[in-house]
N, C-alpha and C. Protein backbone atom coordinates (compact mmCIF):
# COMPACT_ATOMS: atom_id res chain seq x y z
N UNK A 1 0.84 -1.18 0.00
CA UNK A 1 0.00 0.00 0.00
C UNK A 1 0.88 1.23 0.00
N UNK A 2 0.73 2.15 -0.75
CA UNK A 2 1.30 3.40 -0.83
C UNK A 2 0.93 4.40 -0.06
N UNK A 3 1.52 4.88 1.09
CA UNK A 3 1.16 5.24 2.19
C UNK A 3 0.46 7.09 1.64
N UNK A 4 -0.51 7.54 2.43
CA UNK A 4 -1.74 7.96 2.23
C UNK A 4 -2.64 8.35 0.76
N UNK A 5 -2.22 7.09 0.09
CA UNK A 5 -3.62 6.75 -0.45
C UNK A 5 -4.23 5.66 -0.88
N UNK A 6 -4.03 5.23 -0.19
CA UNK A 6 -4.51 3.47 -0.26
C UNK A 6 -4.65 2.60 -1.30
N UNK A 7 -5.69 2.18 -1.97
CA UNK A 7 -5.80 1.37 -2.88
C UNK A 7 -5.37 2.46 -4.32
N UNK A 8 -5.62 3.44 -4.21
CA UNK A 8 -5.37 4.32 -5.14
C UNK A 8 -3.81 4.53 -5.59
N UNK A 9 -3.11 4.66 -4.51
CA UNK A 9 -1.58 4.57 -4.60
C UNK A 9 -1.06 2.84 -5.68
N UNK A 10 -1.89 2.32 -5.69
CA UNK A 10 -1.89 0.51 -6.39
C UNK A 10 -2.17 0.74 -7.83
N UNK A 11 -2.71 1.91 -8.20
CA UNK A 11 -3.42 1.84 -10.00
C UNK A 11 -2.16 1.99 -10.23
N UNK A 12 -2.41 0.92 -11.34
CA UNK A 12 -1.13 0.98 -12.67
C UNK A 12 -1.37 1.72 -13.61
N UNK A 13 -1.26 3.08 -13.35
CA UNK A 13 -2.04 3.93 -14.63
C UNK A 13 -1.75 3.52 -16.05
N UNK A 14 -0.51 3.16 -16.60
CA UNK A 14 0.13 2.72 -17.60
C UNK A 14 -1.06 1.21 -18.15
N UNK A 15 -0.86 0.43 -17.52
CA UNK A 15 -2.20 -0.42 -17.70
C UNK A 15 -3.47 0.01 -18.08
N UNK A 16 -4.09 0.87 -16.84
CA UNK A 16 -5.23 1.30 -17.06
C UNK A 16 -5.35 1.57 -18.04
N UNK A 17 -4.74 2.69 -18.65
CA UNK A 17 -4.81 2.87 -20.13
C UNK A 17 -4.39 2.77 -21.60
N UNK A 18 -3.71 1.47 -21.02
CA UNK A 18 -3.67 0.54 -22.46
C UNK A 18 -4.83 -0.29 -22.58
N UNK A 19 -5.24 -0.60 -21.37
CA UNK A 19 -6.07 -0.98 -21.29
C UNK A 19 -7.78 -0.61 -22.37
N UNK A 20 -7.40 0.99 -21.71
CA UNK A 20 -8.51 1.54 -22.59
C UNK A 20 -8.55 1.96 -23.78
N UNK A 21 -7.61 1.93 -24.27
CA UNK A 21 -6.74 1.65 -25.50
C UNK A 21 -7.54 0.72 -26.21
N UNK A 22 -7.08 -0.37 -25.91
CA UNK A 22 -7.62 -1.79 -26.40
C UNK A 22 -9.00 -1.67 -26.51
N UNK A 23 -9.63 -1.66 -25.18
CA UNK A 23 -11.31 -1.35 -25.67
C UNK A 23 -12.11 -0.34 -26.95
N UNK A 24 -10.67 0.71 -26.62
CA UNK A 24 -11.74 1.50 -27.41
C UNK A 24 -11.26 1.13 -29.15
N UNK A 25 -10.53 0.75 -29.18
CA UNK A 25 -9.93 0.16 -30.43
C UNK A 25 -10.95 -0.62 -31.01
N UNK A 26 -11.42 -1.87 -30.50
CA UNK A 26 -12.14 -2.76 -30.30
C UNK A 26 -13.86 -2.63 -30.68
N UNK A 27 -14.03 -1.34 -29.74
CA UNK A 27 -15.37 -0.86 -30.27
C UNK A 27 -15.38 0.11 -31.61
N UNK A 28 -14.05 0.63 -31.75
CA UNK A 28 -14.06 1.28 -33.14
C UNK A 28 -14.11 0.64 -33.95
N UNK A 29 -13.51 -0.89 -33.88
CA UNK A 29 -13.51 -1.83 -35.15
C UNK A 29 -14.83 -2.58 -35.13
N UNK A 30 -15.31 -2.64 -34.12
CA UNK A 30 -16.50 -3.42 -34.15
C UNK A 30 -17.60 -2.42 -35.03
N UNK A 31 -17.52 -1.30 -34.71
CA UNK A 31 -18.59 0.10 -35.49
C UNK A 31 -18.24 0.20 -37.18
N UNK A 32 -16.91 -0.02 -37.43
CA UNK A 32 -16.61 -0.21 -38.63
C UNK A 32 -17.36 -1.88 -39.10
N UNK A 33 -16.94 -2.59 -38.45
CA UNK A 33 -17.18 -4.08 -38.94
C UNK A 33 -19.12 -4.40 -39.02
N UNK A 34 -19.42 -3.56 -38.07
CA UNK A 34 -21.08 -3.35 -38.37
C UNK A 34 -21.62 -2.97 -39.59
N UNK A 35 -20.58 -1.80 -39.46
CA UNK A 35 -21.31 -1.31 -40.72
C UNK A 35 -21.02 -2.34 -42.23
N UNK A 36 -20.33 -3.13 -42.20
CA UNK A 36 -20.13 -4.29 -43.47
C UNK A 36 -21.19 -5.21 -43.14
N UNK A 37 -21.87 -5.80 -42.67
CA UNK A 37 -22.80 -6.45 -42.45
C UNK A 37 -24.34 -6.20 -43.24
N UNK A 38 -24.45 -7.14 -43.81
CA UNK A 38 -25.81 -7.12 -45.02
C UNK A 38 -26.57 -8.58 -44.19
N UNK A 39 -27.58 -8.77 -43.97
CA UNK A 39 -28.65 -9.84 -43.56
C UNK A 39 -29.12 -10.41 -44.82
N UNK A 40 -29.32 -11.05 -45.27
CA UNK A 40 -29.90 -11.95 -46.62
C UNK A 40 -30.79 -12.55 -46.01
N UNK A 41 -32.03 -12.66 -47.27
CA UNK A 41 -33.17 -13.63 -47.39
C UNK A 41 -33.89 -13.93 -48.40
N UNK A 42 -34.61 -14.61 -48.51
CA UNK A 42 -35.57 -14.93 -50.13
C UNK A 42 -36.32 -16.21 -49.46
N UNK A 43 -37.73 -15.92 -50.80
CA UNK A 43 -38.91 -16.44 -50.40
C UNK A 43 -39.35 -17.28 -51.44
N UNK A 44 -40.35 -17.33 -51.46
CA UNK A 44 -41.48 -17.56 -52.85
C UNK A 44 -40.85 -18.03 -54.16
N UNK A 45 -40.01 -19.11 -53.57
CA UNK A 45 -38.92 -20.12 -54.57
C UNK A 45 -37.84 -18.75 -54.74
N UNK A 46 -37.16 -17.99 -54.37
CA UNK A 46 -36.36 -17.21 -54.77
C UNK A 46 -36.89 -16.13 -55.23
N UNK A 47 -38.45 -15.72 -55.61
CA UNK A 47 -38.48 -14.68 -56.32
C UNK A 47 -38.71 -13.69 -55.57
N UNK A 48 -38.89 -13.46 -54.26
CA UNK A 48 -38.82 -12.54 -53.13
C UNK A 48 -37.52 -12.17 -52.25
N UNK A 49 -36.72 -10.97 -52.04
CA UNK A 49 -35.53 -11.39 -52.15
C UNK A 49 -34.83 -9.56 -51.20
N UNK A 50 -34.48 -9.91 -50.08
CA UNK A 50 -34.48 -8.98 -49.07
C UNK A 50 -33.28 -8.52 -48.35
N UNK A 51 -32.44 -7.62 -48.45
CA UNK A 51 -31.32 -7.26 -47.77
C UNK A 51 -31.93 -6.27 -46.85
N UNK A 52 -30.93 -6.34 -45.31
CA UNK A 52 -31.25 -5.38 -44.19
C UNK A 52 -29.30 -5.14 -43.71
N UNK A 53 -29.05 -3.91 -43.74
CA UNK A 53 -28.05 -3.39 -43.06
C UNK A 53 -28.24 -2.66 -41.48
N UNK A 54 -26.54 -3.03 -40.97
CA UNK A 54 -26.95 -2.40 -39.96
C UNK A 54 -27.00 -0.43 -40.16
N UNK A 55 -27.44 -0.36 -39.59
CA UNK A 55 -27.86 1.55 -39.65
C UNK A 55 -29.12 2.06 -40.47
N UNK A 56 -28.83 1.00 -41.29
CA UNK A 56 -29.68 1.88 -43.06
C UNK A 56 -31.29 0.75 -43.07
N UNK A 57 -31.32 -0.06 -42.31
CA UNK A 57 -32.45 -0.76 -42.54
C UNK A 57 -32.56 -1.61 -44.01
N UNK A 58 -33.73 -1.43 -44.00
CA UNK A 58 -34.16 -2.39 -45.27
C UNK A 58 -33.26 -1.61 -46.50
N UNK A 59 -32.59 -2.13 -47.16
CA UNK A 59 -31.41 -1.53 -48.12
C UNK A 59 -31.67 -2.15 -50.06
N UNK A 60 -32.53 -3.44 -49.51
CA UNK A 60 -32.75 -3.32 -50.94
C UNK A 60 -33.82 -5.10 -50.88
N UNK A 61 -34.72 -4.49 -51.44
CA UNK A 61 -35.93 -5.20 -52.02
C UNK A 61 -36.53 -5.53 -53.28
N UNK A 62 -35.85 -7.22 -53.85
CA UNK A 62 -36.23 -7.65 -55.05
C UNK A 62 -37.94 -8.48 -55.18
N UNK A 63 -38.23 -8.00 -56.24
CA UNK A 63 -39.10 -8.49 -56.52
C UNK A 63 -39.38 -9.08 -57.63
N UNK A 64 -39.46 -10.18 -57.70
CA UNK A 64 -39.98 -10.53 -59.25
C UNK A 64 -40.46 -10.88 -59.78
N UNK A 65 -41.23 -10.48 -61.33
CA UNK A 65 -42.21 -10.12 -61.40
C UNK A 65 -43.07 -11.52 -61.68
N UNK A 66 -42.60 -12.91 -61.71
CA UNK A 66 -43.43 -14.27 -61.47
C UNK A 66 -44.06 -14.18 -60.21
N UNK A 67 -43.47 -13.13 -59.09
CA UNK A 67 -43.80 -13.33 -57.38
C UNK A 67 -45.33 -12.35 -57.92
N UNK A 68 -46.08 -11.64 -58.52
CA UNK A 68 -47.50 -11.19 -58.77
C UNK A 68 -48.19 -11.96 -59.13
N UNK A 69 -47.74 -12.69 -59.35
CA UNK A 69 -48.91 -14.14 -59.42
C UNK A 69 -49.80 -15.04 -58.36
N UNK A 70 -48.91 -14.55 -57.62
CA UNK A 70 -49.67 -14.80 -56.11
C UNK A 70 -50.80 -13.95 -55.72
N UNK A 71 -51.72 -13.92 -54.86
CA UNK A 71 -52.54 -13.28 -54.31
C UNK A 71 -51.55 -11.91 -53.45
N UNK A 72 -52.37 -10.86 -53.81
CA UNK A 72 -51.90 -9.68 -53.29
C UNK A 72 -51.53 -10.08 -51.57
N UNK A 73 -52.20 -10.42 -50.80
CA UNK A 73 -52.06 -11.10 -49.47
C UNK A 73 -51.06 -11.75 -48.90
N UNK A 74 -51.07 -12.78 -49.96
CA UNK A 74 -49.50 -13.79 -49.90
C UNK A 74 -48.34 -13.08 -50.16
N UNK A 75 -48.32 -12.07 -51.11
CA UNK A 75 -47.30 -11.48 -51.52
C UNK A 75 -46.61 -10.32 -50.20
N UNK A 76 -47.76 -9.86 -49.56
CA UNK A 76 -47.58 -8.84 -48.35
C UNK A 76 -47.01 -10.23 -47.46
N UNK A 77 -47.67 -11.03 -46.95
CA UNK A 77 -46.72 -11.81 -46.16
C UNK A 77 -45.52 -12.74 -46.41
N UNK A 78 -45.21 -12.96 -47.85
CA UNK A 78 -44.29 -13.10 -47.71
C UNK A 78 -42.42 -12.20 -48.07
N UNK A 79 -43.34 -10.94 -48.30
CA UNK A 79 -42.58 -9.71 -48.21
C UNK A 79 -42.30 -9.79 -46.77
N UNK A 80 -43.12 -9.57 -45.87
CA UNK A 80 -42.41 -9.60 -44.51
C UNK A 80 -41.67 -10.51 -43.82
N UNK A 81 -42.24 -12.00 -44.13
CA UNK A 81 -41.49 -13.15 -43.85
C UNK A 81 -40.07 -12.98 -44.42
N UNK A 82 -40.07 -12.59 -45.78
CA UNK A 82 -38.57 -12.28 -45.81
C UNK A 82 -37.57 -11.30 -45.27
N UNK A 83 -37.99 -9.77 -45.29
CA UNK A 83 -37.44 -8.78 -44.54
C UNK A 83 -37.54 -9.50 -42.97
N UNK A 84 -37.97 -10.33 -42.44
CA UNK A 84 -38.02 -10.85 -40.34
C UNK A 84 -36.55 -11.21 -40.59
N UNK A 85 -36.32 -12.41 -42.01
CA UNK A 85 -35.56 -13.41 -42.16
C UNK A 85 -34.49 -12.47 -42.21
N UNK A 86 -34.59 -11.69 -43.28
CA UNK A 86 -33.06 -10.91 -43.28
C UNK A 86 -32.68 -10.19 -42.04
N UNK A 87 -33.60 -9.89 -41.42
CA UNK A 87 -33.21 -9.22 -39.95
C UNK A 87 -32.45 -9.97 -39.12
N UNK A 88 -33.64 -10.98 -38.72
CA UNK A 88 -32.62 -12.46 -38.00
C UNK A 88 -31.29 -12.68 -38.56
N UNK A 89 -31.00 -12.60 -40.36
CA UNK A 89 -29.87 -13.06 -40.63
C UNK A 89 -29.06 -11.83 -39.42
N UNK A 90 -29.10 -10.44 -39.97
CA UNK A 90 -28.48 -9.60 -39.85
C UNK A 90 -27.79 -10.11 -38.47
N UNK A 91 -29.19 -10.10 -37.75
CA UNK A 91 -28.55 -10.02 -35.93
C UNK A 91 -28.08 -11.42 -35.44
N UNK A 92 -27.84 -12.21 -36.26
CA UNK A 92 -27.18 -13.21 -36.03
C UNK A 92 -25.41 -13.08 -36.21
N UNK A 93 -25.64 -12.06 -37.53
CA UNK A 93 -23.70 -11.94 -37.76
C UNK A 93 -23.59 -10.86 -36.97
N UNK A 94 -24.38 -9.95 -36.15
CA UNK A 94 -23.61 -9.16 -35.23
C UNK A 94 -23.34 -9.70 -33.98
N UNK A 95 -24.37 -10.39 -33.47
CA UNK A 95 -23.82 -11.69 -32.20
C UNK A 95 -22.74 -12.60 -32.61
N UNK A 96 -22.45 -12.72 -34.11
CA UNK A 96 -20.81 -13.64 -34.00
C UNK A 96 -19.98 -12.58 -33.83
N UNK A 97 -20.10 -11.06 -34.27
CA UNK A 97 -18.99 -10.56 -34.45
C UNK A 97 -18.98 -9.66 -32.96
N UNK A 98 -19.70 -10.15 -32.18
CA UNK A 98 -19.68 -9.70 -30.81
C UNK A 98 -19.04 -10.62 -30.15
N UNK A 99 -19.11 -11.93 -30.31
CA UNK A 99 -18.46 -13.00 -30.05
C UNK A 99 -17.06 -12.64 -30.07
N UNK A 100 -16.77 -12.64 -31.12
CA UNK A 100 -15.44 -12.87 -31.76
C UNK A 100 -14.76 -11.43 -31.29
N UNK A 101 -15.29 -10.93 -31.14
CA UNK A 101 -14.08 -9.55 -30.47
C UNK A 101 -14.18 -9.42 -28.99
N UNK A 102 -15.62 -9.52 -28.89
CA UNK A 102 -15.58 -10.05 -26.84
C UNK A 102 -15.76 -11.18 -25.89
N UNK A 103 -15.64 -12.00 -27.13
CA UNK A 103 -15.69 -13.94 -26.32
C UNK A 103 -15.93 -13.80 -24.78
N UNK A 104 -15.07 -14.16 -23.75
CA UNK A 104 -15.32 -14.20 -22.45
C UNK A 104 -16.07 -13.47 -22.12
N UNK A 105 -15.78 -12.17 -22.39
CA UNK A 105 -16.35 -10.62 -21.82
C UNK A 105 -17.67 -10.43 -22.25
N UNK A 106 -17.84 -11.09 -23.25
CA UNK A 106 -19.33 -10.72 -23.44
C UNK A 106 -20.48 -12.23 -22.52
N UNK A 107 -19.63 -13.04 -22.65
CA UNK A 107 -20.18 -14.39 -21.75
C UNK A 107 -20.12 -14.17 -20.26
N UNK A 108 -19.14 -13.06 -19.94
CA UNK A 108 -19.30 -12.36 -18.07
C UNK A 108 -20.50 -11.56 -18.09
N UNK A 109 -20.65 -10.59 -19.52
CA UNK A 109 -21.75 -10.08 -19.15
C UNK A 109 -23.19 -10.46 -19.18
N UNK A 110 -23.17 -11.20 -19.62
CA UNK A 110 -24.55 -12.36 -19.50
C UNK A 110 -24.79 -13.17 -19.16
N UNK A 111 -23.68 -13.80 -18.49
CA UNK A 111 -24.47 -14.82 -17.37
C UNK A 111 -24.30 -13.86 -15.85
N UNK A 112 -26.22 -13.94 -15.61
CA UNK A 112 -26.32 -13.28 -13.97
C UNK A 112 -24.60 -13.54 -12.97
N UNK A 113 -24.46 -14.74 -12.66
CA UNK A 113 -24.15 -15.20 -11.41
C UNK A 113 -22.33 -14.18 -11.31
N UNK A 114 -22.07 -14.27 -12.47
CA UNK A 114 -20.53 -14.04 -13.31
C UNK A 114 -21.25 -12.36 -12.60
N UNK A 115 -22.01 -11.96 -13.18
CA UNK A 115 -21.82 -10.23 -13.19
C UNK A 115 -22.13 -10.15 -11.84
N UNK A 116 -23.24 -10.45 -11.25
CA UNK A 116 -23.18 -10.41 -9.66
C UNK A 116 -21.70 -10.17 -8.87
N UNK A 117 -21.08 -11.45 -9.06
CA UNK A 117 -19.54 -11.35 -8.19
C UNK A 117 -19.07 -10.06 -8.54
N UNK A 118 -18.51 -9.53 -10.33
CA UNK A 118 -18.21 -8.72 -10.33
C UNK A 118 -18.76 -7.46 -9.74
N UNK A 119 -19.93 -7.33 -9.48
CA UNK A 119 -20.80 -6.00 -9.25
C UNK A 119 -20.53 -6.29 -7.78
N UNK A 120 -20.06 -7.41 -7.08
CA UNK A 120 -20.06 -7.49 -5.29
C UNK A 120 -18.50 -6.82 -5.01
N UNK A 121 -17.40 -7.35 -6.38
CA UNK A 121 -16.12 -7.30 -6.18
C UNK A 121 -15.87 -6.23 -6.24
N UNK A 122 -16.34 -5.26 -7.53
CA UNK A 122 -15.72 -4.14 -7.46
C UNK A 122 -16.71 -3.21 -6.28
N UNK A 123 -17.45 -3.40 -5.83
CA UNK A 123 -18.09 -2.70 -4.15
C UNK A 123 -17.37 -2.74 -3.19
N UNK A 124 -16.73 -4.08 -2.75
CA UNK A 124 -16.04 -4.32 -1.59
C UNK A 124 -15.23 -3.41 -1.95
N UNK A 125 -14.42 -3.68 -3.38
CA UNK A 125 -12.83 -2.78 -3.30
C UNK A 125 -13.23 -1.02 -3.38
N UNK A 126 -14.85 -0.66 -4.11
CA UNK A 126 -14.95 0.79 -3.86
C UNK A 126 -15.09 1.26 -2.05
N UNK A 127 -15.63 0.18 -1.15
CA UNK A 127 -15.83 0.29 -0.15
C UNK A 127 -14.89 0.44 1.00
N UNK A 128 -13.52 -0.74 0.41
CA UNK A 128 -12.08 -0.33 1.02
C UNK A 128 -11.62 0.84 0.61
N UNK A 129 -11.63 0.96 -0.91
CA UNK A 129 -11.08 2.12 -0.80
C UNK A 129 -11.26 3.65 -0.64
N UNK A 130 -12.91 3.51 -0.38
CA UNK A 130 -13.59 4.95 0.44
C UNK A 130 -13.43 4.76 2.08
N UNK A 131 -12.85 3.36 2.37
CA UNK A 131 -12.80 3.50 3.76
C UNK A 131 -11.39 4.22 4.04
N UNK A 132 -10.35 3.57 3.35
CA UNK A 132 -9.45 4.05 3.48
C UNK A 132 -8.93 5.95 2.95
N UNK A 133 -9.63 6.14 2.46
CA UNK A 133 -9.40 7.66 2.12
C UNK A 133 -10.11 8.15 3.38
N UNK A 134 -11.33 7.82 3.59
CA UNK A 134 -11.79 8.27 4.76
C UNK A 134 -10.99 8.45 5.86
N UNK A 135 -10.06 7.15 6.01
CA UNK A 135 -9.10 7.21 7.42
C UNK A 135 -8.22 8.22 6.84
N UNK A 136 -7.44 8.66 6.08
CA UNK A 136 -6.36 9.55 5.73
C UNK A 136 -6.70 10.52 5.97
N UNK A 137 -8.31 11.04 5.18
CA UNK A 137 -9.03 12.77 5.78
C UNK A 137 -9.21 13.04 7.46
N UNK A 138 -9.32 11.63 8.25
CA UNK A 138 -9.58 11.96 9.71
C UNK A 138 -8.41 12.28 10.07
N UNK A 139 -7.09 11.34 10.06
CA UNK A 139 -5.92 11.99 10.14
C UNK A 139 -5.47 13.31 9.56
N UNK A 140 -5.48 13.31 8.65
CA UNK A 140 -4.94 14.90 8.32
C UNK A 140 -5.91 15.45 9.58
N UNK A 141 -7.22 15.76 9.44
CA UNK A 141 -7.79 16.47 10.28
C UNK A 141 -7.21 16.58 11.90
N UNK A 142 -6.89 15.21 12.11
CA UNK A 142 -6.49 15.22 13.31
C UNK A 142 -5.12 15.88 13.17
N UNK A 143 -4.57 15.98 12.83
CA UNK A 143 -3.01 16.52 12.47
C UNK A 143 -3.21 18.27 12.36
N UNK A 144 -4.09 18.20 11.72
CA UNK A 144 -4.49 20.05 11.35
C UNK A 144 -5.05 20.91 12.76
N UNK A 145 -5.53 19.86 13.51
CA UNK A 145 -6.25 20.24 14.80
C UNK A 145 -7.62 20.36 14.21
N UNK A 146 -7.88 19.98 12.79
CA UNK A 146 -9.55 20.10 12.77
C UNK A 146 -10.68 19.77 13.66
């Protein structure tokens, strides 16, 4: 312990912020790598035919023109059945590519029991280390004659 300031005197600032370095790197590439992501789908033997991006939404909608042969009805649902599908595709390759850049970290943050500890761990240590600043301000005080 680094005498009067407790747990604080312990940060590896140099860490810390390579640390944050790395993250934010990470989420910059992930914002880039989003944005490459297209969702695919098709229906009605192929002739219904649906891309969804991330940001831009529905980005491009084929239709063709054997798919009017259907009942106006069928054609509305399976316009949507395909745009659900391309969605699902979509948010399926952003959960791999969430995977793949935060593997563990994203598996701490979703399982309850994992984030609990952390949310208990980092308390105790905010709790030592407001206790301990606390003791340093009574001393000084006591030292000042406060």
């Amino acid at each position: 312990m680094t005498a009067g300031f407790g747990d604080f005197g312990n940060i590896d600032v140099d860490g810390f912020l390579g640390d944050a370095k790395q993250r934010f790197a990470r989420v910059q590439e992930m914002q880039e790598r989003l944005q490459e992501l297209v969702g695919r789908a098709e229906g009605a033997e192929g002739r219904v035919r649906a891309e969804v991006s991330y940001g831009t939404g529905l980005s491009e909608l084929v239709i063709d023109p054997r798919a009017m042969r259907i009942s106006s009805g069928e054609l509305a649902e399976t316009i949507k059945a395909v745009i659900a599908a391309a969605s699902a595709d979509l948010q399926r390759q952003q959960n791999e590519l969430m995977g793949e850049l935060y593997g563990a970290e994203l598996q701490q943050m979703t399982d309850p029991e994992t984030a609990m500890a952390k949310a208990e761990q980092a308390k105790a240590s905010y709790d030592k280390t407001m206790a301990d600043v606390m003791g340093q301000l009574e001393r000084m005080q006591r030292r000042m004659g406060l």
